[in-house]
Protein backbone atom coordinates (compact mmCIF):
# COMPACT_ATOMS: atom_id res chain seq x y z
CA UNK A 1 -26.28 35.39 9.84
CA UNK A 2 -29.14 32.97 7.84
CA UNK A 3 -32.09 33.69 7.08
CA UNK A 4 -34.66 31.97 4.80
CA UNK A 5 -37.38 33.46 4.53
CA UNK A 6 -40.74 31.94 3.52
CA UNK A 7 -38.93 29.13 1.02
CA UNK A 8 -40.66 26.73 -1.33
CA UNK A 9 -38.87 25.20 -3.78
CA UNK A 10 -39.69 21.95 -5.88
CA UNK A 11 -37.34 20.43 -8.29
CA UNK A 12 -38.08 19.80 -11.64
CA UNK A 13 -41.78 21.35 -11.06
CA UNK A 14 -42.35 18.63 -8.87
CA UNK A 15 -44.09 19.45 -5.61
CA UNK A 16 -43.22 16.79 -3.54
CA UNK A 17 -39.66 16.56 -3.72
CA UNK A 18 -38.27 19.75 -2.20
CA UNK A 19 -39.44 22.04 0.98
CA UNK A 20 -42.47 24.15 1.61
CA UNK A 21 -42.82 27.74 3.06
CA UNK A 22 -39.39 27.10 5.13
CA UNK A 23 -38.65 29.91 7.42
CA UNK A 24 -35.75 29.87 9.65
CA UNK A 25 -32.66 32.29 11.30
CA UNK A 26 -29.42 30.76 12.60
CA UNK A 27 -27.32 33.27 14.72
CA UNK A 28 -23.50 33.74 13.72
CA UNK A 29 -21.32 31.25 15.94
CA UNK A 30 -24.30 28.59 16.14
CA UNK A 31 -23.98 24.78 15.22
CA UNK A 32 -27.19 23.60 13.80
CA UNK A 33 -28.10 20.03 12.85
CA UNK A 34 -30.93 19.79 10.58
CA UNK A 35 -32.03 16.17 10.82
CA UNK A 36 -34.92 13.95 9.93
CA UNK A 37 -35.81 10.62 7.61
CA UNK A 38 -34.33 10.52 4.47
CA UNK A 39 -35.48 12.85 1.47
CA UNK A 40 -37.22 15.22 4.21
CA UNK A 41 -35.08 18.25 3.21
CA UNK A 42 -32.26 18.55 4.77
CA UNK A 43 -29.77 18.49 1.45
CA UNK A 44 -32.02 20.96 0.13
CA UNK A 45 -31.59 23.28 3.04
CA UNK A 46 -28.15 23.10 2.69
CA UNK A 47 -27.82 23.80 -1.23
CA UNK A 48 -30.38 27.09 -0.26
CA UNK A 49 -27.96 28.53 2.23
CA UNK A 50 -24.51 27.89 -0.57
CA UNK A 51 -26.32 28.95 -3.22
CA UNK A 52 -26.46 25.50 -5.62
CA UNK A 53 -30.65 26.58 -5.07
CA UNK A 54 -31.67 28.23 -7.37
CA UNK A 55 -28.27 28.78 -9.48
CA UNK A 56 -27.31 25.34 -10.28
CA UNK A 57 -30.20 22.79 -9.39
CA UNK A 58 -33.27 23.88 -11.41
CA UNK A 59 -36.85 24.27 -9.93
CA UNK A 60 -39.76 26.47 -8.57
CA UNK A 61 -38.30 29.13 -6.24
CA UNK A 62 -39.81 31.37 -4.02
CA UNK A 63 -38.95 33.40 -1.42
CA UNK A 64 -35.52 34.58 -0.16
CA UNK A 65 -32.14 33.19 1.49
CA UNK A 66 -29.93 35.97 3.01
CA UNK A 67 -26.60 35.12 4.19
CA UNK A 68 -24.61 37.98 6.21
CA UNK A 69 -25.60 40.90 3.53
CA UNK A 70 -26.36 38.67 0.72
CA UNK A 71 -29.11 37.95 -1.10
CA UNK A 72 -28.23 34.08 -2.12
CA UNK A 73 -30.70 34.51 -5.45
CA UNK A 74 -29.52 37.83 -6.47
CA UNK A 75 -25.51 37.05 -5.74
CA UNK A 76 -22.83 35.39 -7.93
CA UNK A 77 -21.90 31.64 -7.15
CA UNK A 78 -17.99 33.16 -7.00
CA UNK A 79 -19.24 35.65 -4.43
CA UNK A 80 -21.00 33.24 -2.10
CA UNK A 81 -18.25 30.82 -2.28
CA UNK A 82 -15.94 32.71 -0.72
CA UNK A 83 -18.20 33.24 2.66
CA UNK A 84 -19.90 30.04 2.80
CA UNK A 85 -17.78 26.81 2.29
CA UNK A 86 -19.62 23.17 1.49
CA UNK A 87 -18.30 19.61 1.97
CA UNK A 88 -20.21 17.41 0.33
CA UNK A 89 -21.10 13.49 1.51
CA UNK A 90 -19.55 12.00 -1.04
CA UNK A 91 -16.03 14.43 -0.77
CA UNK A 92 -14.99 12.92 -5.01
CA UNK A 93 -17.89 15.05 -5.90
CA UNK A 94 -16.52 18.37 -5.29
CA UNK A 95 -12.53 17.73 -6.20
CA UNK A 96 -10.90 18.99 -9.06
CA UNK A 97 -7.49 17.87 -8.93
CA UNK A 98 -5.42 15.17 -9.25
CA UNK A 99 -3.05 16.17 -5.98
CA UNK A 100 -3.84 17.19 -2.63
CA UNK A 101 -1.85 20.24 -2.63
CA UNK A 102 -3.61 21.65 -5.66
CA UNK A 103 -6.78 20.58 -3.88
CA UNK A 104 -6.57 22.53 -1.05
CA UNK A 105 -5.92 25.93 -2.41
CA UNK A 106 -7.79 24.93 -5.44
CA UNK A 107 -10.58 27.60 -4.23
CA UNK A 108 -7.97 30.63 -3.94
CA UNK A 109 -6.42 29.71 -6.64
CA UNK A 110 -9.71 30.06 -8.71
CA UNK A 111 -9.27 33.79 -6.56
CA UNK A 112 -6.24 34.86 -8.50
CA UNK A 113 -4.63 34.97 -4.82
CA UNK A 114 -0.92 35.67 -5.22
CA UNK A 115 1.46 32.76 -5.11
CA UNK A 116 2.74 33.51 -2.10
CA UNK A 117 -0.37 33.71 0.08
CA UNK A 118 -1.50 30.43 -1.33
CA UNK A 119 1.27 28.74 -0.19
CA UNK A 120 1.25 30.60 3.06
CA UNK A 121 -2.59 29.57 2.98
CA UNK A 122 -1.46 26.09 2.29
CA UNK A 123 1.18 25.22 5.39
CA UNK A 124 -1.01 27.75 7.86
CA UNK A 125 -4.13 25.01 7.26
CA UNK A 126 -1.66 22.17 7.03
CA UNK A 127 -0.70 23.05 10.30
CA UNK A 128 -3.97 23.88 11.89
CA UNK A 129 -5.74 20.78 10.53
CA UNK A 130 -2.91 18.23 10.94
CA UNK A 131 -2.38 17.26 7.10
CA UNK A 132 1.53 17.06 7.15
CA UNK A 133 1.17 13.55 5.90
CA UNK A 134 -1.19 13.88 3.01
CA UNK A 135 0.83 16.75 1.34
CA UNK A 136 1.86 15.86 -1.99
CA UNK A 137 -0.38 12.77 -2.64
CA UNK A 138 -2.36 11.60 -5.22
CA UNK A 139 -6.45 12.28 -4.95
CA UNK A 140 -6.93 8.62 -6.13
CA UNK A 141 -4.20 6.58 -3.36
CA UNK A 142 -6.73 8.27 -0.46
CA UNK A 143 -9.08 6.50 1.51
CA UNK A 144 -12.80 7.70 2.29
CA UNK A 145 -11.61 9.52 5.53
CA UNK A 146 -8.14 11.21 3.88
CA UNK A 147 -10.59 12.15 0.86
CA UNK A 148 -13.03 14.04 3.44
CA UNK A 149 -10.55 15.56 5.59
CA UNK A 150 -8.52 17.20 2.00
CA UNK A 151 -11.84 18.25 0.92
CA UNK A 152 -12.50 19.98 4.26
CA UNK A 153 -9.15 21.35 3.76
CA UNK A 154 -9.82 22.76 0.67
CA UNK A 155 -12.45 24.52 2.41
CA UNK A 156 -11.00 26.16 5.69
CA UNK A 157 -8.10 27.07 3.28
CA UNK A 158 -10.43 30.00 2.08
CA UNK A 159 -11.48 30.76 5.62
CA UNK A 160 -15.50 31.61 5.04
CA UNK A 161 -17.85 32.57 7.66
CA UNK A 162 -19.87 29.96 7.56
CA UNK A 163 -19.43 25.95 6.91
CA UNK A 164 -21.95 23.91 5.44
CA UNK A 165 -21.50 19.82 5.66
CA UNK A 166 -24.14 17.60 4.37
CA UNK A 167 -23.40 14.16 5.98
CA UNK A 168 -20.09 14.58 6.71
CA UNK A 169 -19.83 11.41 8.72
CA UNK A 170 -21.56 8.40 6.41
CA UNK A 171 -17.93 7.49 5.38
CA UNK A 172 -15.76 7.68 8.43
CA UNK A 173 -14.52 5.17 10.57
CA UNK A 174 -13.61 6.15 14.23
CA UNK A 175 -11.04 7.58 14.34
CA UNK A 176 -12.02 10.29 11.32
CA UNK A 177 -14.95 10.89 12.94
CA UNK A 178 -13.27 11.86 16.53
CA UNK A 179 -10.82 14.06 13.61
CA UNK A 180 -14.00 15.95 12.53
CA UNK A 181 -15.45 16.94 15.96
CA UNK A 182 -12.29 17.90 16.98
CA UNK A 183 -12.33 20.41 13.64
CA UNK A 184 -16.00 21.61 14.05
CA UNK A 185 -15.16 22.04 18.02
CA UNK A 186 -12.08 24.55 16.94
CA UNK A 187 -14.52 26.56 13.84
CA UNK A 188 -17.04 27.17 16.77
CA UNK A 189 -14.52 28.62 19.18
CA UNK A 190 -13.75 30.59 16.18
CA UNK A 191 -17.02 32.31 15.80
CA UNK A 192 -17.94 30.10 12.67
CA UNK A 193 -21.53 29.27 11.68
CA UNK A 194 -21.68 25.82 11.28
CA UNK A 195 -24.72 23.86 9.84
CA UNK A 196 -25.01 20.26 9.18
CA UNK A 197 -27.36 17.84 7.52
CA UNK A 198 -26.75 14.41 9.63
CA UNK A 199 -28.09 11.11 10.67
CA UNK A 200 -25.80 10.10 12.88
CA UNK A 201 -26.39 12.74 16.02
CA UNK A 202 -23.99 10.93 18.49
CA UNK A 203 -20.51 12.28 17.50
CA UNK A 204 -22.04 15.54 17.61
CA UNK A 205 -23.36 15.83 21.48
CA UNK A 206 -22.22 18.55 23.61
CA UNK A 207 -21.37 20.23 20.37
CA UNK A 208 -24.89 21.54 18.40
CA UNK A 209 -26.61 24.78 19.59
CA UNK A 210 -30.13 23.41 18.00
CA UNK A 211 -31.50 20.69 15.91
CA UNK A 212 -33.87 21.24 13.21
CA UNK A 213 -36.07 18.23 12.38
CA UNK A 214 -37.41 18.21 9.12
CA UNK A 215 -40.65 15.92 8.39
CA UNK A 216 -41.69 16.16 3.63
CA UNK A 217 -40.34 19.12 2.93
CA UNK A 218 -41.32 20.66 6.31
CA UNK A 219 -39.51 22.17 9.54
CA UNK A 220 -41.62 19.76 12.01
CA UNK A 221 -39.64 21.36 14.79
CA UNK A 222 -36.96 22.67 16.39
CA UNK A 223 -35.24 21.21 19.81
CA UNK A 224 -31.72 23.11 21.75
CA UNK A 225 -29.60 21.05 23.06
CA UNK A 226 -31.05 19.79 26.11
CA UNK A 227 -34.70 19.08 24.49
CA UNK A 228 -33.12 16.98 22.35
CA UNK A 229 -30.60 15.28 25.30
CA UNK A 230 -34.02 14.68 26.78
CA UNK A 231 -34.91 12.09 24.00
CA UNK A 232 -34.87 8.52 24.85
CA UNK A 233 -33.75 6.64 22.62
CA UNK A 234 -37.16 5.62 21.58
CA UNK A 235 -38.68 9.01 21.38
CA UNK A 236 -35.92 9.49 18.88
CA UNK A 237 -36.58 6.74 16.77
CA UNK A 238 -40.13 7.54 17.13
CA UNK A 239 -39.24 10.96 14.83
CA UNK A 240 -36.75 9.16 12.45
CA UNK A 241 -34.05 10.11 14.20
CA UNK A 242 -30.60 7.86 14.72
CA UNK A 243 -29.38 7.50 18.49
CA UNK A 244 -27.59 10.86 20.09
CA UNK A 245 -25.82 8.14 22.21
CA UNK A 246 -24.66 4.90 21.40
CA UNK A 247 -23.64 4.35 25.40
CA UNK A 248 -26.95 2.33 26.45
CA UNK A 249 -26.90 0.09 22.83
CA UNK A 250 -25.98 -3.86 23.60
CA UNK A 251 -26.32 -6.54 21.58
CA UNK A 252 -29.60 -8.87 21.24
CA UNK A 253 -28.14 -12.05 20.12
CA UNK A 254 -30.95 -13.84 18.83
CA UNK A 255 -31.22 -17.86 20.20
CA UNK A 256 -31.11 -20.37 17.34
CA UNK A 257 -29.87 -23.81 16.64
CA UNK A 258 -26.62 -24.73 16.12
CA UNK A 259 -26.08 -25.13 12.49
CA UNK A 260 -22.87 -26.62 10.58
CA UNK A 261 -19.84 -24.57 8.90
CA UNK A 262 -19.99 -23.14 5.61
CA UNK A 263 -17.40 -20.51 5.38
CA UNK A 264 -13.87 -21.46 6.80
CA UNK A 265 -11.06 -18.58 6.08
CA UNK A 266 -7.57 -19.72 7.50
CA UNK A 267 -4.27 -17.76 7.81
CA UNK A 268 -5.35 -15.10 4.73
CA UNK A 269 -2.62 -12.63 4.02
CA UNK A 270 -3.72 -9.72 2.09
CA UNK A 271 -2.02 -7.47 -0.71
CA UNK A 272 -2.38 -4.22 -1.89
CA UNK A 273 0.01 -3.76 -4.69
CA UNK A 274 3.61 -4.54 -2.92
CA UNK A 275 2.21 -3.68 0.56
CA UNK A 276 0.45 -5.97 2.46
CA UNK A 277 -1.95 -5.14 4.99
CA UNK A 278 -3.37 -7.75 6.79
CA UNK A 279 -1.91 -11.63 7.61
CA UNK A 280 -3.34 -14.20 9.24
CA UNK A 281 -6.63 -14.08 9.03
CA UNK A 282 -9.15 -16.77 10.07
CA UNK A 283 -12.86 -17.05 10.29
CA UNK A 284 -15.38 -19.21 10.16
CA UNK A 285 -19.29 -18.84 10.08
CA UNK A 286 -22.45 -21.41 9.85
CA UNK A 287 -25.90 -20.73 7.95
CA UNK A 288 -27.77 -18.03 9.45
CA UNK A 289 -24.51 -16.20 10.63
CA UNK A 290 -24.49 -12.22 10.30
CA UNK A 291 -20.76 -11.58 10.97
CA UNK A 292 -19.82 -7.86 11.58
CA UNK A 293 -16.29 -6.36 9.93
CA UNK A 294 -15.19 -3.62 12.03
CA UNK A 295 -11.83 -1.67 12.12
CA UNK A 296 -9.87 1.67 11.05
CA UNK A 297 -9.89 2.86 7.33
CA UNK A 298 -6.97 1.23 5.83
CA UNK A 299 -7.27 -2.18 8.21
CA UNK A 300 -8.46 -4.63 5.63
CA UNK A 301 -11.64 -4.94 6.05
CA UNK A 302 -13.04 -4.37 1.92
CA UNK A 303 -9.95 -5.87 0.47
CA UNK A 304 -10.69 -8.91 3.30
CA UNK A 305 -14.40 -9.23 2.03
CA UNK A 306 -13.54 -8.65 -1.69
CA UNK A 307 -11.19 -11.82 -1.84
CA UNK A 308 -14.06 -13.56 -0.11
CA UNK A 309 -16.29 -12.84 -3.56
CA UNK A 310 -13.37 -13.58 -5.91
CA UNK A 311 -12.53 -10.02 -6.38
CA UNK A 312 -9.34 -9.37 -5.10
CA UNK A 313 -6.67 -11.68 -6.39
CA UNK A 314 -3.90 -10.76 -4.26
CA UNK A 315 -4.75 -12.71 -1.25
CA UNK A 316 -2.88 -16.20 0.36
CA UNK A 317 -4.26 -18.71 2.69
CA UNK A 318 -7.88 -20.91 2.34
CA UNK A 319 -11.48 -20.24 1.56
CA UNK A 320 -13.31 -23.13 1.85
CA UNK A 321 -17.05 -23.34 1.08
CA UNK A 322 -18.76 -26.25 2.35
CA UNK A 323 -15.55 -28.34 3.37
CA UNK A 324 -14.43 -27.37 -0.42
CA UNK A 325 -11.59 -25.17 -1.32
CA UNK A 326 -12.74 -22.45 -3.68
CA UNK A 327 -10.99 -20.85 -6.73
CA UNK A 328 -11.80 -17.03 -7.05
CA UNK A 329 -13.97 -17.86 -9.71
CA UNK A 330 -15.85 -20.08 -7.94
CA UNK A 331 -16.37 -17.81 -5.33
CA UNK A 332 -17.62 -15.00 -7.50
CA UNK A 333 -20.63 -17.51 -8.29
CA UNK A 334 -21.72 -17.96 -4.59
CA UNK A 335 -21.12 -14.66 -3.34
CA UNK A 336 -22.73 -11.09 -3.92
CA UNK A 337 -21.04 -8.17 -2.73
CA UNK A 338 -22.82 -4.44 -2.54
CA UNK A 339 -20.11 -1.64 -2.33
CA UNK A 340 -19.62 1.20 -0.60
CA UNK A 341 -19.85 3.47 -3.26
CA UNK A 342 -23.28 2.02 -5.00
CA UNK A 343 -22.42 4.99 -7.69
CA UNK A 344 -20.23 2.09 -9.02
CA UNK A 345 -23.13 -0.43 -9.74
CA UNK A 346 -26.13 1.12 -10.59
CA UNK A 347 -27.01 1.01 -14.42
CA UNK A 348 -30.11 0.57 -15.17
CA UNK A 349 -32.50 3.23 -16.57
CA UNK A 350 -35.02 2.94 -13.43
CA UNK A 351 -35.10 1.27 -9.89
CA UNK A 352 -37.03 -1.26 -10.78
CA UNK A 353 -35.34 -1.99 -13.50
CA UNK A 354 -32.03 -2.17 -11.15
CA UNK A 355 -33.62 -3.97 -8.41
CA UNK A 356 -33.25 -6.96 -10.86
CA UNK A 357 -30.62 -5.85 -13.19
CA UNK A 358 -28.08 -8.82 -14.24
CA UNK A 359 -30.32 -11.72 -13.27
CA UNK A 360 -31.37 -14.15 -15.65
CA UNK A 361 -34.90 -14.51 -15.94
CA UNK A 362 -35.95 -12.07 -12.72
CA UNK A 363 -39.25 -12.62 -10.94
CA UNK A 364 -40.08 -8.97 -10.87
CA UNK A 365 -42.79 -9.96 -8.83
CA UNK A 366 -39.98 -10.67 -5.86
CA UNK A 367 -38.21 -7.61 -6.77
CA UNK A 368 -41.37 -5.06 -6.86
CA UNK A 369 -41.88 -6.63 -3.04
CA UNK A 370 -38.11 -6.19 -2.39
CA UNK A 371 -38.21 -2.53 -3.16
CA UNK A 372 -41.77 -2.36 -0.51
CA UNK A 373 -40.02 -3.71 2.17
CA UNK A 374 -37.33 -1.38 1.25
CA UNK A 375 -39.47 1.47 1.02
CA UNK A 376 -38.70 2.30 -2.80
CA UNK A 377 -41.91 0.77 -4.43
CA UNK A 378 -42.97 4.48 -5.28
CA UNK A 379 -39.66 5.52 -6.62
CA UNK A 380 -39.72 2.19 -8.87
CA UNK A 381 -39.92 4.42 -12.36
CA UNK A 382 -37.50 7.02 -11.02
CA UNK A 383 -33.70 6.70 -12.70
CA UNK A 384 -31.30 5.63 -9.69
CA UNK A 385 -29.15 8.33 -11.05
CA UNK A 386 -31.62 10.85 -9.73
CA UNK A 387 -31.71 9.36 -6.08
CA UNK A 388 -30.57 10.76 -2.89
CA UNK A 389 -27.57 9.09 -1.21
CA UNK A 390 -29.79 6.57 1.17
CA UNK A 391 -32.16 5.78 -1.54
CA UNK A 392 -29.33 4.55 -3.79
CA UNK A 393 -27.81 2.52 -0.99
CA UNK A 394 -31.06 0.66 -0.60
CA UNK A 395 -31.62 0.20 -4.62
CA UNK A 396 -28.00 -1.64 -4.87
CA UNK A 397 -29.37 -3.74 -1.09
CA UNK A 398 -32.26 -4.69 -3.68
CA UNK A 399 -30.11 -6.49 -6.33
CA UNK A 400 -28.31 -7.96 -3.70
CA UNK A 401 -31.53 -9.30 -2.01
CA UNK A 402 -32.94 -10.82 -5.43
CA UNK A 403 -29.62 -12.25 -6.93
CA UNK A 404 -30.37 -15.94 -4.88
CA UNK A 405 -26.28 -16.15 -3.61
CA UNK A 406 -25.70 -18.02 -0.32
CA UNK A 407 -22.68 -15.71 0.95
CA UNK A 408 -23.85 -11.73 0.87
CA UNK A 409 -21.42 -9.09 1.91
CA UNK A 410 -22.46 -5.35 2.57
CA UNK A 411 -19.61 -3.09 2.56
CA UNK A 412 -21.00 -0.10 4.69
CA UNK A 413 -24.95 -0.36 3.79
CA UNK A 414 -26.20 1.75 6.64
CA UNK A 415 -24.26 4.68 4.83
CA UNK A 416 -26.70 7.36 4.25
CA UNK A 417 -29.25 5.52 5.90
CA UNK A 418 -31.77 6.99 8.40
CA UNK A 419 -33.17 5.13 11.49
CA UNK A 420 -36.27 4.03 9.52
CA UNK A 421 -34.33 2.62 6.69
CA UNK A 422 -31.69 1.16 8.97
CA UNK A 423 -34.14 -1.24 10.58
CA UNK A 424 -35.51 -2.33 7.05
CA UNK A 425 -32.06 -3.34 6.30
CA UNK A 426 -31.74 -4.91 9.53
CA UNK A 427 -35.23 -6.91 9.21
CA UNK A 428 -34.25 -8.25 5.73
CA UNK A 429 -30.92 -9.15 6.79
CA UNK A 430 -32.30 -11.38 9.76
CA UNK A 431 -35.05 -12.85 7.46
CA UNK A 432 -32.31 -13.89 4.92
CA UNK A 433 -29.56 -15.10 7.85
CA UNK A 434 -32.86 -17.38 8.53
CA UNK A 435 -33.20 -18.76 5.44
CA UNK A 436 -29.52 -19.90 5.67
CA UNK A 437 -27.54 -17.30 4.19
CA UNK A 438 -23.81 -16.26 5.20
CA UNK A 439 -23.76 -12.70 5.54
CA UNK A 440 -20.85 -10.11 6.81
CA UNK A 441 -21.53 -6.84 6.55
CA UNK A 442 -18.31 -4.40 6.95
CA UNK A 443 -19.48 -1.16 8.75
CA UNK A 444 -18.12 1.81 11.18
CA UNK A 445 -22.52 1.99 12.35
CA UNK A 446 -22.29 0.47 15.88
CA UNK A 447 -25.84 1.02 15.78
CA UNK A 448 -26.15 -1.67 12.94
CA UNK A 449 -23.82 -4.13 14.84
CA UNK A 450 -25.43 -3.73 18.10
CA UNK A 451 -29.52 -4.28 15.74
CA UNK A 452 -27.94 -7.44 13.65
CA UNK A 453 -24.94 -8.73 13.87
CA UNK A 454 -24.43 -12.44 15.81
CA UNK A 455 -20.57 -12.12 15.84
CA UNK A 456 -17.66 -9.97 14.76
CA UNK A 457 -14.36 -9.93 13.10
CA UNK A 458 -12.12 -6.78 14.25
CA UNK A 459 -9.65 -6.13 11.83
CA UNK A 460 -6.80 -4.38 13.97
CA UNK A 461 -2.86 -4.81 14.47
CA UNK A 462 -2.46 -6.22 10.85
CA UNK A 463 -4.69 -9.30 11.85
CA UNK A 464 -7.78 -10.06 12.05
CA UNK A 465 -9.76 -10.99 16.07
CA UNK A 466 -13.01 -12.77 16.30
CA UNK A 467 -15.51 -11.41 19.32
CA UNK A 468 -18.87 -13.12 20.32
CA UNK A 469 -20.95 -11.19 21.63
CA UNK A 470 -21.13 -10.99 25.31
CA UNK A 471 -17.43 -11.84 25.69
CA UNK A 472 -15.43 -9.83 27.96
CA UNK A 473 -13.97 -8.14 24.50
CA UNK A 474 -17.12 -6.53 23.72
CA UNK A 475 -16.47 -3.91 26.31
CA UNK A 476 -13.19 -2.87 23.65
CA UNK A 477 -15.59 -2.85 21.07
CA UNK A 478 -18.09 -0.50 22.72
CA UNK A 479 -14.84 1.58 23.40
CA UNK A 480 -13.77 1.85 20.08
CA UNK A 481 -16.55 2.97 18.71
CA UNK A 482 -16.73 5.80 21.28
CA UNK A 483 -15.99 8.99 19.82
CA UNK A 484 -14.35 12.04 21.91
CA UNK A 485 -12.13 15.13 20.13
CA UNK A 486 -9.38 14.12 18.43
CA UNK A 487 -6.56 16.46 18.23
CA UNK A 488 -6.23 17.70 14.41
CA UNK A 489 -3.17 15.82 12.98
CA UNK A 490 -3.37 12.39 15.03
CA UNK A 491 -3.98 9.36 12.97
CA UNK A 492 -4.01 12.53 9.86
């Protein structure tokens, strides 16, 4: 079905940015992970096998991509489109309208299929993928998982042979990510080629044919499913790799002196327009606390931690800082808050630049050893805009790392993050919860939790629950953050 034959391709003339005499064949019917640290290939793979290499990213190509009986360099983007479909990581990259209904049969539309057969296309993948209640909504009033699950809609709407996902899970809580196994479980029974570029391996055990690990720009090796079941968990980590089981992770509470209150949250209600979402709310954390915000898309959880940094003025109840009651605008000068989508906050013209970006009078000495430890020293003169999805995620972690604020709040940071960059995060975090910081970092990575976090707040049943770590409620955390099929259309 794929076959690359004897690939090199560098982008921009570069040489060390792209892959290097790549030769591979994946059967029809196969799932294939292609995995590895981050910026080792994988996207590229991916934009080889739809086509985006070599008709819409520029570089130095050679060799040849075939696909079923075309030749990807010699054949229309129109024409591969219709036989290989792509979701993207970041699914507001690759829509076009402003409703989901348009959205989905945006793709056969573009066709000139007949009106008829696009809505017939329309309420046949409605009802196969479970989207009854996202018909008719606006693109913008989605959340991260909705936006994925219309984009993958607007995919399997045009029915192609083969399905092409490039971190389809850095996003999801859950719940969406139990939704998308169940989906890639169903396009395998159905004789679909499926190939994903992924860090996160767990959700996808049982289901992958073969994983390709990819090591600067080469294919180190390949491993079937049972080599790479084999793995310990170390072995993995030893190639770059995240966990392909989260069932052996526990927490390592680290031992450390009891230290006095700084952040007190009581009986918060939170507002999103007319609706609110969460009420009473409490929580309280000391110096040197790393407090984990889990839950479902939609729970609370980046509304809860904007109001912490003065962001989100719709909220009722306390924040105290240091016994003191605090305005939002006081709390916007104590606390720094790095978003999901970094897209949002990155401005300046180069990393280093960013690392420090907004801070009066910078030691750029502090930030050029910020971006080491982060593993972005070498990119320092590279524009962020130019980044891949992990490296941009650690860029905005630098700002937030050099800014000085006592209360620090990550809203998903491991996103796009492979093992190796993970544990920077984690090591930094740790070193800053010991120099007295308050951080909580809101994430769906139980990997992350289980490397960092010294308590959690579960955002669930409109409220919010507080878990310590090695309570009897950490066994419903582990559970909730196991993943099995879910049945297209539950929780849609």
């Amino acid at each position: 079905m794929i076959r690359i034959n004897d690939v090199s391709f560098s982008y921009d003339g570069s040489a060390d940015n792209g892959i290097r005499r790549l030769s591979l064949e994946i059967a029809k019917g196969e799932c294939v992970v292609l995995c590895g640290r981050s910026g080792c290939g994988k996207t590229t793979v991916t934009r080889l096998i739809n086509g985006l290499i070599p008709h819409y990213f520029a570089g130095d190509f050679g060799g040849s991509v075939e696909v079923g009986d075309m030749k990807i360099e010699a054949t229309p983007m129109h024409e591969i489109a219709a036989s290989v479909g792509s979701v993207f990581q970041n699914p507001r990259s690759q829509f076009f309208n402003v409703d989901t209904d348009s959205e989905i049969v945006f793709g056969l539309e573009n066709r000139s299929v007949p009106t008829a057969e696009l809505r017939s296309a329309l309420d046949r993948t409605t009802d196969d993928l479970g989207l009854g209640t996202l018909r008719g909504r606006s693109i913008f009033e989605l959340s991260g998982g909705e936006k994925q699950k219309i984009a993958l809609a607007s995919v399997y709407s045009m029915s192609p042979d083969v399905y092409v996902l490039d971190e389809p899970s850095s996003n999801l809580d859950t719940s969406a990510i139990a939704y998308l196994r169940g989906i890639l479980e169903g396009l395998k029974a159905d004789g679909k080629t499926i190939v994903i570029a992924e860090h996160r391996l767990y959700y996808l055990a049982g289901l992958a044919d073969r994983y390709m690990r990819f090591d600067s720009g080469v294919l180190a090796e390949t491993l079937n499913a049972s080599q790479m079941d084999a793995l310990s968990g170390e072995e993995q980590h030893k190639m770059g790799l995240r966990r392909g089981t989260l069932s052996d992770l526990s927490f390592a509470r680290e031992d450390r002196a009891a230290s006095e209150v700084m952040l007190e949250v009581e009986d918060l209600s939170l507002k999103v327009e007319r609706r609110t979402i969460a009420t009473g709310v409490s929580l309280s954390a000391s110096r040197g606390d790393v407090v984990g915000v889990i839950g479902l898309n939609g729970s609370g959880k980046s509304t809860f931690v904007r109001a912490l940094c003065g962001l989100h003025k719709k909220a009722r109840g306390t924040i105290r800082w240091d016994q003191r009651p605090m305005r939002p605008r006081q709390r916007r000068s104590i606390g720094y808050l790095v978003f999901q989508d970094v897209n949002y906050q990155l401005f300046a013209d180069s990393v280093l630049e960013e690392s420090h970006f907004g801070l009066k009078d910078p030691d750029v000495s502090l930030a050029e050893q910020t971006l080491k430890e982060l593993d972005l020293y070498d990119e320092r003169d590279r524009h962020p805009a130019s980044l891949s999805g992990g490296q941009k995620q650690r860029t905005a972690i630098a700002v937030s790392l050099n800014c000085g604020r006592e209360l620090l709040v990550f809203d998903e940071p491991s996103s796009g993050l492979d093992y190796d960059s993970m544990i920077q995060f984690a090591r930094l975090v740790r070193d800053l919860a010991r120099d007295g910081k308050v951080i909580l970092i809101v994430t769906h990575d139980f990997e992350l939790l289980s490397e960092v976090c010294t308590r959690i707040a579960w955002f669930t049943e409109g409220t919010s629950r507080a878990i310590e770590p090695g309570s009897a409620a950490m066994a419903e955390v582990k559970e909730f953050f196991a993943v099995s099929s879910q049945e297209p259309g539950a929780n849609a």
